[in-house]
Protein backbone atom coordinates (compact mmCIF):
# COMPACT_ATOMS: atom_id res chain seq x y z
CA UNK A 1 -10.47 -30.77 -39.96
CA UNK A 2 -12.11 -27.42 -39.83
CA UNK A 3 -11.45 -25.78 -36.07
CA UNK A 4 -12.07 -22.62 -35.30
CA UNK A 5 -9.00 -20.19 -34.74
CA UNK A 6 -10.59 -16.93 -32.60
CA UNK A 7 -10.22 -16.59 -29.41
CA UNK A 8 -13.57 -16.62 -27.01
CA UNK A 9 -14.54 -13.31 -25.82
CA UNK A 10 -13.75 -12.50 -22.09
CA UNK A 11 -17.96 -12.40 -21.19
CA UNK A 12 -18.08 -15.80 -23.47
CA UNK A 13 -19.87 -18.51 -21.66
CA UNK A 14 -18.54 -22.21 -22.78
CA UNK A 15 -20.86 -25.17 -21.13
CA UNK A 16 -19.59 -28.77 -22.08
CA UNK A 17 -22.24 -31.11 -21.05
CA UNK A 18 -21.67 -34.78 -20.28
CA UNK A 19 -23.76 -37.54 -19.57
CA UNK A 20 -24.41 -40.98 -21.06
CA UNK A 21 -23.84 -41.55 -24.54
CA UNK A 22 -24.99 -44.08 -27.40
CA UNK A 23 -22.57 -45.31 -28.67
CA UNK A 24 -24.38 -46.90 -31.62
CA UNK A 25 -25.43 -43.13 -32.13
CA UNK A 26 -22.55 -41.53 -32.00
CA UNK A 27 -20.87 -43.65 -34.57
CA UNK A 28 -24.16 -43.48 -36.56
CA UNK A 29 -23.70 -39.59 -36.58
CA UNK A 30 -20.07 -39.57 -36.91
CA UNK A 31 -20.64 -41.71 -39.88
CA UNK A 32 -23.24 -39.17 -41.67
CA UNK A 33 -20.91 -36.56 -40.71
CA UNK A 34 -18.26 -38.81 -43.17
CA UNK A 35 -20.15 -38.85 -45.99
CA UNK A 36 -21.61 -35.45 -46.08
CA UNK A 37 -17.99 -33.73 -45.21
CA UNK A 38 -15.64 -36.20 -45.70
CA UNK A 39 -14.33 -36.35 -41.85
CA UNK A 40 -15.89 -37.77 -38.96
CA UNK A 41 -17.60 -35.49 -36.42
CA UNK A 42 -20.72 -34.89 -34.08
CA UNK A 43 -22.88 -31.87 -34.32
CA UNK A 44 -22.73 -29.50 -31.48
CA UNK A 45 -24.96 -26.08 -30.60
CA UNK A 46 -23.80 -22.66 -29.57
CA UNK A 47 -25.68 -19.71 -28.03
CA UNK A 48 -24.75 -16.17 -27.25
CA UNK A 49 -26.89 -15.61 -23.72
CA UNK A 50 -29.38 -17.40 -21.56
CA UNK A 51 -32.10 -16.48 -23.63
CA UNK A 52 -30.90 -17.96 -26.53
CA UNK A 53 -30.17 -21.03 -24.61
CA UNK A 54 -33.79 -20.91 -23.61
CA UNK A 55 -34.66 -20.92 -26.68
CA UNK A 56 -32.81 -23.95 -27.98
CA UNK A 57 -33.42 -25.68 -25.05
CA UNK A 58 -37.39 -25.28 -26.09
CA UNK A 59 -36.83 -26.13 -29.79
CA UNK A 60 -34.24 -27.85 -30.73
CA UNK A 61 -32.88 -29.97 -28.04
CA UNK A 62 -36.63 -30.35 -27.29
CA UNK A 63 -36.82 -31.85 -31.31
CA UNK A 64 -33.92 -34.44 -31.07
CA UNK A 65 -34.61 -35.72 -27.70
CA UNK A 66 -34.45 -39.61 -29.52
């Protein structure tokens, strides 16, 4: 499994959001994630300040909203 080692940055912001999942999706993407890298995993998005996260928020979460 490929984790990240570094430590987060004292002005780092880390949001983990929750909510209802799909199951059926998760498995799905878990499942892609196999076959592509050989381990099981889910995608997940990083930003550096809030106008980044505007940004994704705009584009990309706007994109896979499924």
């Amino acid at each position: 499994m490929r984790v990240r080692q570094e430590a987060l940055p004292d002005d780092e912001l880390v949001v983990v959001r929750g909510g209802l999942l799909d199951k059926r999706r998760l498995r799905r993407d878990a499942g892609l994630a196999f076959r592509r890298f050989g381990e099981h995993g889910i995608s997940v998005l990083a930003v550096a300040d809030e106008a980044a996260l505007d940004l994704v928020a705009r584009t990309i979460l706007v994109e896979n909203r499924s």
